[in-house]
Protein backbone atom coordinates (compact mmCIF):
# COMPACT_ATOMS: atom_id res chain seq x y z
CA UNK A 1 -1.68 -23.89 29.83
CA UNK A 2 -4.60 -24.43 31.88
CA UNK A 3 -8.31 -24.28 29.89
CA UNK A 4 -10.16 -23.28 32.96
CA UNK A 5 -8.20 -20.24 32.95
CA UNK A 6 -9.12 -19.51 29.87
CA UNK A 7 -11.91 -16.99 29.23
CA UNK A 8 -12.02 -16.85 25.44
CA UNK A 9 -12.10 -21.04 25.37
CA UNK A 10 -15.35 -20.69 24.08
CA UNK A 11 -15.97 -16.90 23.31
CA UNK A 12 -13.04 -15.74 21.20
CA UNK A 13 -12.78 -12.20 21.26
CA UNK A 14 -13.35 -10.52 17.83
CA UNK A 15 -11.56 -7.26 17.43
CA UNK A 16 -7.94 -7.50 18.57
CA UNK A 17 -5.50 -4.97 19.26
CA UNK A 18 -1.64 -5.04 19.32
CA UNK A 19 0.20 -2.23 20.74
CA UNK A 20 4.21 -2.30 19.60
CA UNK A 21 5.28 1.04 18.20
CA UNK A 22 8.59 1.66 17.51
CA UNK A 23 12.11 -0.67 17.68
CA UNK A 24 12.53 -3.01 14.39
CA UNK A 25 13.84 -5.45 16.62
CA UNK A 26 11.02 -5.99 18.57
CA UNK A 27 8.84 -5.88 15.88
CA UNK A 28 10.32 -8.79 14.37
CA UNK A 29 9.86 -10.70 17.66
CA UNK A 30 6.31 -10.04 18.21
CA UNK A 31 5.37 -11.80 14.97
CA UNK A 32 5.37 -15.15 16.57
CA UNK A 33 2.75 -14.00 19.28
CA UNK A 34 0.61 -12.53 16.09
CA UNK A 35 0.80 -16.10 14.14
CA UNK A 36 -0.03 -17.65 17.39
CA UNK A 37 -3.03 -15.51 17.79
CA UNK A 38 -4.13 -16.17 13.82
CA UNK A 39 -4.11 -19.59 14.87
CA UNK A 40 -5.86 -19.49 17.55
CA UNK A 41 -8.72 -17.08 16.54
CA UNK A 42 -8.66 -17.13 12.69
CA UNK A 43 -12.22 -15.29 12.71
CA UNK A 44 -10.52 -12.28 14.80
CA UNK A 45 -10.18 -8.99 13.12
CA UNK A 46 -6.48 -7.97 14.28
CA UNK A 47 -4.75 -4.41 14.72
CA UNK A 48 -1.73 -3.52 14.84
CA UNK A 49 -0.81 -0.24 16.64
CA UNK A 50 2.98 1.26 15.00
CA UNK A 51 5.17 4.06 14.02
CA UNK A 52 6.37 4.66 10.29
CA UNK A 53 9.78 3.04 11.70
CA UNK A 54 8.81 -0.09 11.84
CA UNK A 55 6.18 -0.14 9.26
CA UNK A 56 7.54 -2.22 6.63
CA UNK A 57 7.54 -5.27 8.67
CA UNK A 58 4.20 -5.02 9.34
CA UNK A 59 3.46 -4.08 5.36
CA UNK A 60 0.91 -6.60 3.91
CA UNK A 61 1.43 -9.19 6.46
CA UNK A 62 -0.63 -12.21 5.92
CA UNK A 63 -1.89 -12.44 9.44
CA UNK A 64 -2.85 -8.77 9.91
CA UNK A 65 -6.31 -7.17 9.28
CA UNK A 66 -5.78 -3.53 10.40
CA UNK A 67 -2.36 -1.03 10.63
CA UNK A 68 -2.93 1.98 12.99
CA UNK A 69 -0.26 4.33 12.05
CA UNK A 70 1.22 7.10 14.57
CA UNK A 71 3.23 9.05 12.66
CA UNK A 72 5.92 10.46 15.11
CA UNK A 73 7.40 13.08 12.48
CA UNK A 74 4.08 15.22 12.61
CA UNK A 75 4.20 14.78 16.53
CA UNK A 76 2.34 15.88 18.82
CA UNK A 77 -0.35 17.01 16.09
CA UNK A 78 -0.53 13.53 14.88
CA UNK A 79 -1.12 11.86 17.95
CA UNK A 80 -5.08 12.89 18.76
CA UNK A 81 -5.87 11.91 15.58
CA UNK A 82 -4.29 8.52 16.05
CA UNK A 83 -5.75 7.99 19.47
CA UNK A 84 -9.42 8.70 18.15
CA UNK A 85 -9.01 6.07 15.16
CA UNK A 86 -7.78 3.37 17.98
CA UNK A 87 -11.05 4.46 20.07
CA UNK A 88 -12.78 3.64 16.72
CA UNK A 89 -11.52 0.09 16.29
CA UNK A 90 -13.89 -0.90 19.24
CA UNK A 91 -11.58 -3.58 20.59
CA UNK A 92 -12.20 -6.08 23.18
CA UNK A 93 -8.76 -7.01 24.03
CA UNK A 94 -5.56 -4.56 23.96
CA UNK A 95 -2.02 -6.09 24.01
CA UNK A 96 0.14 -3.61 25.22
CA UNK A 97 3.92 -5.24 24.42
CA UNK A 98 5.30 -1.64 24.61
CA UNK A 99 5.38 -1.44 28.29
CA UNK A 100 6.16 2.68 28.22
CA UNK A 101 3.57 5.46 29.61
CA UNK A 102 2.22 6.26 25.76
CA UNK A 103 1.31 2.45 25.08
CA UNK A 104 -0.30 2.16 28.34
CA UNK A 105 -2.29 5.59 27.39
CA UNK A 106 -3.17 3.97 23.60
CA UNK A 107 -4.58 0.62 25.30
CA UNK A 108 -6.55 2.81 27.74
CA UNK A 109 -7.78 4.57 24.71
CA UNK A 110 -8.66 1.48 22.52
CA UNK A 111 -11.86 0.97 25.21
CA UNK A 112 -10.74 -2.47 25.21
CA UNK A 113 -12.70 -4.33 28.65
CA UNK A 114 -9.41 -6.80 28.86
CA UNK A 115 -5.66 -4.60 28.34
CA UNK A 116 -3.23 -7.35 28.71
CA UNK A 117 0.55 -5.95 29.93
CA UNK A 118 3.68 -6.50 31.45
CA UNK A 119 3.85 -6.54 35.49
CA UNK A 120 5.38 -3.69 37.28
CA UNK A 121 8.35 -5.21 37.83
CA UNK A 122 9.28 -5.00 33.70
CA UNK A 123 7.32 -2.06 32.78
CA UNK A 124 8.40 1.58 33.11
CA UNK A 125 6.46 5.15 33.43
CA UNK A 126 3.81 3.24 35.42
CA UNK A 127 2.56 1.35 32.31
CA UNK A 128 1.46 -1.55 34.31
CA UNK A 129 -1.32 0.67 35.90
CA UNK A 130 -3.06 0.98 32.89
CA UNK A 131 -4.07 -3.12 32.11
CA UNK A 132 -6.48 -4.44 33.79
CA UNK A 133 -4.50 -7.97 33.96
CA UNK A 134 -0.76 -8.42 33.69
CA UNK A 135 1.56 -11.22 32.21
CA UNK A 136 3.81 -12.70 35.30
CA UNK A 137 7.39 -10.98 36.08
CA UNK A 138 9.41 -11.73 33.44
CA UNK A 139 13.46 -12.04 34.20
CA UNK A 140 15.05 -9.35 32.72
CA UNK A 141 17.58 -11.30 30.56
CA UNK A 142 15.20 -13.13 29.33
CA UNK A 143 14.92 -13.40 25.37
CA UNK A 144 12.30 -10.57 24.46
CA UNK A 145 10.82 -13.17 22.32
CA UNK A 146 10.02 -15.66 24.72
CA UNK A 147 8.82 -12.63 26.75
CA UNK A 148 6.20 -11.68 24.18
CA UNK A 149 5.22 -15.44 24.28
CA UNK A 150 4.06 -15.15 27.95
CA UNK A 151 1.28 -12.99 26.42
CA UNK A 152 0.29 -16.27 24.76
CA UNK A 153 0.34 -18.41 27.57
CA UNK A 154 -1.59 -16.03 29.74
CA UNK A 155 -4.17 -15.98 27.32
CA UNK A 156 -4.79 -19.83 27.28
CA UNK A 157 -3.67 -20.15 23.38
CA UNK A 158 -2.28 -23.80 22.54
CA UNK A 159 1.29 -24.39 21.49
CA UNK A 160 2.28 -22.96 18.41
CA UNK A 161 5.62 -22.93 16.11
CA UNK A 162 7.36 -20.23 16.18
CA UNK A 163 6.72 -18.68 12.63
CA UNK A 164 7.54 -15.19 11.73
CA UNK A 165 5.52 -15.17 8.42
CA UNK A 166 8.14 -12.78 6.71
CA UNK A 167 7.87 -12.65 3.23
CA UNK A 168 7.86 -10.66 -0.54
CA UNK A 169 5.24 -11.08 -3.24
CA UNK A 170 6.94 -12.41 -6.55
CA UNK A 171 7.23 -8.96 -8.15
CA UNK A 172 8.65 -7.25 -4.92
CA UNK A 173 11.32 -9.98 -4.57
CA UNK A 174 12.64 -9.57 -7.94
CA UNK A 175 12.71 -5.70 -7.40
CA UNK A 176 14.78 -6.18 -4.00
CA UNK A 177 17.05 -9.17 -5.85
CA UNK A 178 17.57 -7.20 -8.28
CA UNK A 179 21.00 -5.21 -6.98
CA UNK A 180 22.32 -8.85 -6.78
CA UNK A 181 22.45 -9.22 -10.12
CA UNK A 182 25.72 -10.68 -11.36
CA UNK A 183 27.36 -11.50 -7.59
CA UNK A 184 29.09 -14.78 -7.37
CA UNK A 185 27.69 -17.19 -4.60
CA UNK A 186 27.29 -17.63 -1.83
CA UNK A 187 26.60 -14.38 -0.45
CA UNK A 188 27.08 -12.91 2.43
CA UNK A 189 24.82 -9.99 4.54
CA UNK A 190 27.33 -7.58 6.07
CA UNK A 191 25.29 -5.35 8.40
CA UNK A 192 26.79 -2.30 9.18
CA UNK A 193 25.07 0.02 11.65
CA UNK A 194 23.01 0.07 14.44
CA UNK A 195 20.52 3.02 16.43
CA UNK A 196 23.00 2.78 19.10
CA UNK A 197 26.78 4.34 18.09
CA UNK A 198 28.58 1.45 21.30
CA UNK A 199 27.14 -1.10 19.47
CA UNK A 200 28.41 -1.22 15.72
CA UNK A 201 31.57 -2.71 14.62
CA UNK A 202 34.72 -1.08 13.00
CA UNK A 203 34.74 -0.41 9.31
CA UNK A 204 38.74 -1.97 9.87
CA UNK A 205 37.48 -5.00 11.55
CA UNK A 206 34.29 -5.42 8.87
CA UNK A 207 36.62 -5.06 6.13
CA UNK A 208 39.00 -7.97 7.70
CA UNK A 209 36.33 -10.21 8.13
CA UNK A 210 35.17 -9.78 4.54
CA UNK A 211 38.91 -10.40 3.57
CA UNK A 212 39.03 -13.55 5.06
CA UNK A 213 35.96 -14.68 3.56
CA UNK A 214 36.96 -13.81 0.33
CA UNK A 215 40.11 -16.28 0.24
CA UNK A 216 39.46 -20.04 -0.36
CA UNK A 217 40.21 -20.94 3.29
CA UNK A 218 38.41 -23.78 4.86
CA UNK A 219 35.27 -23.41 1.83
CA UNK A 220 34.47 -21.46 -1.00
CA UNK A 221 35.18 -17.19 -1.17
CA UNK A 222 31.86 -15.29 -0.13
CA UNK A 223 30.21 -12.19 -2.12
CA UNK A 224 29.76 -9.46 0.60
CA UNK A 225 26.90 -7.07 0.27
CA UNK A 226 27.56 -4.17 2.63
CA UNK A 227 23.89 -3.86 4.13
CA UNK A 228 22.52 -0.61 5.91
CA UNK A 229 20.45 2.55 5.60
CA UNK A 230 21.45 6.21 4.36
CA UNK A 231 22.55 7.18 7.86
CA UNK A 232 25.05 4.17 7.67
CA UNK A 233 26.54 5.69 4.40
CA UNK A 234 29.52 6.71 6.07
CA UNK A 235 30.26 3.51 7.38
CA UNK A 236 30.02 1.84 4.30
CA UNK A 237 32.30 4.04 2.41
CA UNK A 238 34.77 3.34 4.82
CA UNK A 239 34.54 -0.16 4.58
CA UNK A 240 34.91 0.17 0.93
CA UNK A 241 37.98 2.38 1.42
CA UNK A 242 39.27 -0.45 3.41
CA UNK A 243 38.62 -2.94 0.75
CA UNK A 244 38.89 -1.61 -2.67
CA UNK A 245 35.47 -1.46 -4.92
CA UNK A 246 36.25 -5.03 -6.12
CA UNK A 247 35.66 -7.00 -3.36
CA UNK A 248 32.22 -5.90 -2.11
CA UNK A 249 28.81 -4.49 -3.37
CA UNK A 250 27.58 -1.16 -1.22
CA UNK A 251 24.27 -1.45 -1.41
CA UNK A 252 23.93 1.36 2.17
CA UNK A 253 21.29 3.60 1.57
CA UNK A 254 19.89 1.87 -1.46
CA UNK A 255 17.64 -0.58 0.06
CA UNK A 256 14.52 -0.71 2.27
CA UNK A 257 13.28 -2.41 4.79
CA UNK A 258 11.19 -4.97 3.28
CA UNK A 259 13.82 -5.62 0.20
CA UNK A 260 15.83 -6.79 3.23
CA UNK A 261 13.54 -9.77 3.79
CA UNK A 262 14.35 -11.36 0.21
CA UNK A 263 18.41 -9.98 0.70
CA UNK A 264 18.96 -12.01 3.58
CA UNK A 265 16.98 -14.59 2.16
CA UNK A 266 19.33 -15.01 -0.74
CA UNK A 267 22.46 -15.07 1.57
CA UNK A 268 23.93 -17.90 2.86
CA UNK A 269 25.09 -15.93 6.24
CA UNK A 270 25.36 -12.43 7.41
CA UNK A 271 27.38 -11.14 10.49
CA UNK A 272 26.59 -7.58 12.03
CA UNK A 273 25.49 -5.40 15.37
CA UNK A 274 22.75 -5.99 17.48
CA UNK A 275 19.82 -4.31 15.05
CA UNK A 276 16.80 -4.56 13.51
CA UNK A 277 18.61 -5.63 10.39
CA UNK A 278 19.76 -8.66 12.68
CA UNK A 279 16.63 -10.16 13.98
CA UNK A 280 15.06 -9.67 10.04
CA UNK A 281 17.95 -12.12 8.84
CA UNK A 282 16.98 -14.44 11.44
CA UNK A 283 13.31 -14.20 10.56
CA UNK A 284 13.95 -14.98 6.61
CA UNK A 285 16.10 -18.16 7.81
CA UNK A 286 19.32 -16.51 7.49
CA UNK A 287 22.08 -17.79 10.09
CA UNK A 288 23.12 -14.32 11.12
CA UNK A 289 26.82 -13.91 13.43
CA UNK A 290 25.61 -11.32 16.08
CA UNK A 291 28.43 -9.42 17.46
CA UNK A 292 27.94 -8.01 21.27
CA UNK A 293 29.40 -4.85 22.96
CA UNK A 294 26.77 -2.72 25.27
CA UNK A 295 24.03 -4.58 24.95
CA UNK A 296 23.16 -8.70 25.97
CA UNK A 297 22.71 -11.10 23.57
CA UNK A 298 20.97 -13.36 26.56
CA UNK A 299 18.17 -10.69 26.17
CA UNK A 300 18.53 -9.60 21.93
CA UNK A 301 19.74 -12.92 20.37
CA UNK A 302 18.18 -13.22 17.15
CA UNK A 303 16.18 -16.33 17.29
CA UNK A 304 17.76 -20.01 16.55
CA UNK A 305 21.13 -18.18 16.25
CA UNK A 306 21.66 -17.64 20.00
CA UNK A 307 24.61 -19.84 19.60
CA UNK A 308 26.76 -17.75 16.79
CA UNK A 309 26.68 -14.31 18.98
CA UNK A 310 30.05 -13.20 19.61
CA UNK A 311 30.92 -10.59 22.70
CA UNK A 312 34.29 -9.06 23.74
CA UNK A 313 35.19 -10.27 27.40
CA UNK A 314 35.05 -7.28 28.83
CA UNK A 315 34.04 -6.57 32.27
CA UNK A 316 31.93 -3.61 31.90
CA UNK A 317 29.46 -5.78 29.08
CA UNK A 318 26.87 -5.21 29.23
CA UNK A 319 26.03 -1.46 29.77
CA UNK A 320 23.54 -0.34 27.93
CA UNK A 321 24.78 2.85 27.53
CA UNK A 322 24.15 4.41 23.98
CA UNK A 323 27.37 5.80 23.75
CA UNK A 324 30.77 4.38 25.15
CA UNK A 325 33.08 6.06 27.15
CA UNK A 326 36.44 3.88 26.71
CA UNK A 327 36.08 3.62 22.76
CA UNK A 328 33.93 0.70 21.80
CA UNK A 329 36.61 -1.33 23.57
CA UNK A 330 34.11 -4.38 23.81
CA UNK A 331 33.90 -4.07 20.07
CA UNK A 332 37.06 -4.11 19.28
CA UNK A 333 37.80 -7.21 21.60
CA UNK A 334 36.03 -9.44 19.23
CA UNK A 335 38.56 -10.51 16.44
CA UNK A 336 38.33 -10.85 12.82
CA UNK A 337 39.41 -14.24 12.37
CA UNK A 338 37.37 -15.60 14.86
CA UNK A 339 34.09 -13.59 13.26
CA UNK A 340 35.18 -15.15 9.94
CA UNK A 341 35.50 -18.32 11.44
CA UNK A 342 32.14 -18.34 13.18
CA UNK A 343 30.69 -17.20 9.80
CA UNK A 344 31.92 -20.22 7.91
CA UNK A 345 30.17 -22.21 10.48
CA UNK A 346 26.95 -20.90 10.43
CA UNK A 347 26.90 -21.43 6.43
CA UNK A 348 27.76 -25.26 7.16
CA UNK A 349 25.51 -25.59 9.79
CA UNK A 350 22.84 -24.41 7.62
CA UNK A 351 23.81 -26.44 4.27
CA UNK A 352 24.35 -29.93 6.67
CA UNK A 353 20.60 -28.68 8.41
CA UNK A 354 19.47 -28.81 4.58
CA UNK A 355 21.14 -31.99 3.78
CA UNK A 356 23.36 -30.11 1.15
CA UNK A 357 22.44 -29.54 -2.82
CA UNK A 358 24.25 -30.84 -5.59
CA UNK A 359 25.68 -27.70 -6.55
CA UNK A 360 26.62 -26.49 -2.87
CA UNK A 361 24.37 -23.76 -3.28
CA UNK A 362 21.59 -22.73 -0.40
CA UNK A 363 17.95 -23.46 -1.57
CA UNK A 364 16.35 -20.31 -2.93
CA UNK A 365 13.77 -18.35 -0.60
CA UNK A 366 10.80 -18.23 -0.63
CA UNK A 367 8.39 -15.22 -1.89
CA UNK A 368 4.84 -17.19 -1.19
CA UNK A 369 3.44 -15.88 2.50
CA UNK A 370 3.89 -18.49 4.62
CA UNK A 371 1.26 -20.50 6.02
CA UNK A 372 0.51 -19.87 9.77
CA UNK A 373 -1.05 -23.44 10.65
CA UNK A 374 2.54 -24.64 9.15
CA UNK A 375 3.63 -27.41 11.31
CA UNK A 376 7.60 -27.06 11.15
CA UNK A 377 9.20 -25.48 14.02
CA UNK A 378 12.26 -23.43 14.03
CA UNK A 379 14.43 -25.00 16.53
CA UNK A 380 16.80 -22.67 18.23
C-alpha cells in the first residue's frame, strides 16, 4: 500500500456503497473486504446493495448500516423502485464487486463521484465502463476472495485479518441447534446440492462416505446431518434410501440460511459441492471437504480449506458448463474412501489446531458477533 495514493488518508468518505447481488458464495467472500472497510472507516455509514438470495448473510450483520434490497421475483417492476432508493443513499463511493451490466447501471445510479470496479479484462457486459477507476487485472484463477481484496488495496486501507463476522444471536442459535437435539458427536455437515446440476455429488457416493464415517475406523463414528434446501429434497431422500433412517438426520428443506451459520458451527467437518453452503462452513470455522467436477477450486476454494478440495482427474475439468454432457464423470472419479479419508483429516487437523479438549469434543461456537478490530488471523 502506498499512502500517497491514498485519497481518503485524511478525508474518509462517509456514505459507502457495496454492490454484490446475487451468488451465496460470493457473498460470503466479500465479508472480509466489508470488515476491512469497518476498520478502516468506523464513522462510515455502509450499504449493501443485494437480492433476497443472498439476504440472510447479510441479515443483522454487525458491520453493516444499510440493506438495499432488489427483489428479483417482482422483476422488472421492482427494479425502478430499487434504483431510486440507491440514488437516495447519496453515496460518495460505489463498490461495484458484481462486475455484470446491471451492477455497473446500480453504481452509476448511486451518484457516487468515485465507482470503484473490476478492469475490462475481468468484467463482462461492458461493466468496466461504468467506474470511474478500476482495480488492476486480476488472473482469472485467482481465489475470488483475494480478488475482492484488491478493492482494499486500491483503496489505500491497511492490512487487515481476514474476518468474516458470521454469527447468530443467543436465541437464534438455539432455534437453528435445535434439530440437533439428541445426535451423538461429533457431527458431521453433509451438503448435498448445488445451483449447478455438474457439480453435486451422487446420493450412492454421499451415502458411502457417510458409511465409512460411521464405523470406528481410524477415530470415533460421525453423526451425519444431510444439509440442503427444499429443491435438494430429492437428493436427500435418496441418500436416505441409500442408508436406512438410522444412520443420518435429513434436515433438507428444513433449515435456512442463517441456521446454517450455527449448524456448521456445531460440526466438527462437513464435505459437499462447490456452493454457497460450502464457503458458509468455512466462514463459521468449519473444515469443510470441497469436492470438484466443472468448476475450479483454484478460483472457489472455501477459504483456509484450499488444501482438503478433492477433484476427479479428468481432462475436461474444469468446464464450467452447468450441465454435463458425459454424466458427471468428474464426479464420480472422486472415491468414497478417499472423501472419508480426507474428512477424518480435516477433523484432526482442526482438534490438533485447538490443542485438543479433554473430552475429544470441538469447542462450542460462538453466537456473540465477532469483533472486527479482532487481531487473530485465519491462516489458510
Amino acid at each position: 500500500m502506498n499512502p500517497s495514493n491514498n485519497r481518503y488518508l485524511n478525508n474518509p468518505p462517509r456514505r459507502v456503497l457495496i454492490v454484490l447481488l446475487g451468488a451465496i458464495g460470493d457473498v460470503v467472500r466479500a465479508l472480509p473486504l466489508l470488515g476491512r472497510i469497518r476498520r478502516a472507516w468506523p464513522a462510515a455509514h455502509i450499504a449493501w446493495a443485494v437480492e433476497p438470495k443472498s439476504l440472510p448473510v447479510l441479515e443483522r450483520h454487525p458491520w453493516l448500516d444499510e440493506l438495499i434490497v432488489h427483489d428479483r421475483r417482482r422483476a422488472p417492476w421492482s427494479f425502478a423502485p430499487f434504483l431510486r432508493r440507491i440514488r437516495r443513499g447519496r453515496f460518495d463511493l460505489a463498490l461495484d464487486l458484481q462486475r455484470h451490466l446491471k451492477s455497473g447501471l446500480i453504481s452509476l445510479v448511486s451518484g457516487a463521484p468515485d465507482r470503484m470496479g473490476f478492469a475490462a479484462a475481468n468484467a463482462k457486459e461492458w461493466n468496466h465502463r461504468f467506474s470511474t477507476r478500476r482495480i488492476a487485472p486480476q488472473p482469472r484463477m485467482r481465489l475470488k476472495l483475494a480478488q475482492y481484496q484488491a478493492f482494499a488495496e486500491t483503496l489505500g486501507l491497511p492490512p487487515a485479518p481476514i474476518e468474516f463476522g458470521l454469527a447468530l444471536g443467543p436465541d437464534e442459535a438455539a432455534r437453528a441447534l435445535a434439530p440437533l437435539e439428541g445426535l451423538a458427536r461429533p457431527l458431521l455437515g453433509v451438503i448435498l446440492g448445488s445451483s449447478w446440476p455438474s457439480r453435486i455429488y451422487f446420493p450412492e457416493a454421499v451415502a458411502a462416505v457417510i458409511r465409512k464415517l460411521a464405523a470406528p475406523d481410524g477415530g470415533p463414528g460421525f453423526t451425519p446431518i444431510l444439509i440442503g434446501g427444499p429443491e435438494d429434497a430429492p437428493l436427500g431422500a435418496a441418500v436416505m434410501r441409500e442408508l436406512g433412517a438410522s444412520m443420518a438426520r435429513d434436515l433438507t428443506g428444513r433449515t435456512s440460511l442463517r441456521d446454517l451459520i450455527a449448524i456448521f458451527g456445531a460440526c466438527a467437518a462437513a464435505f459437499g459441492p462447490d456452493c454457497g453452503p460450502m464457503h458458509i462452513a468455512a466462514a463459521a470455522g468449519c473444515p469443510i471437504v470441497s469436492l470438484w467436477g466443472s468448476t475450479a477450486p483454484e478460483r472457489s476454494a472455501p477459504w483456509g480449506y484450499a488444501h482438503l478440495a478433492m477433484r476427479g482427474a479428468i481432462p475436461c475439468h474444469p468446464c464450467y458448463l452447468r450441465e454435463c454432457p458425459i454424466g458427471r464423470e468428474c464426479m464420480r472419479r472422486i472415491a468414497p474412501d478417499e472423501v472419508a479419508a480426507m474428512v477424518r483429516r480435516a477433523r484432526a487437523e482442526r482438534l490438533a489446531e485447538a490443542g485438543g479438549h479433554a473430552n475429544g469434543m470441538e469447542a462450542p461456537a460462538t453466537v456473540a458477533p465477532p469483533d472486527a478490530g479482532a487481531e487473530a488471523e485465519r491462516s489458510r
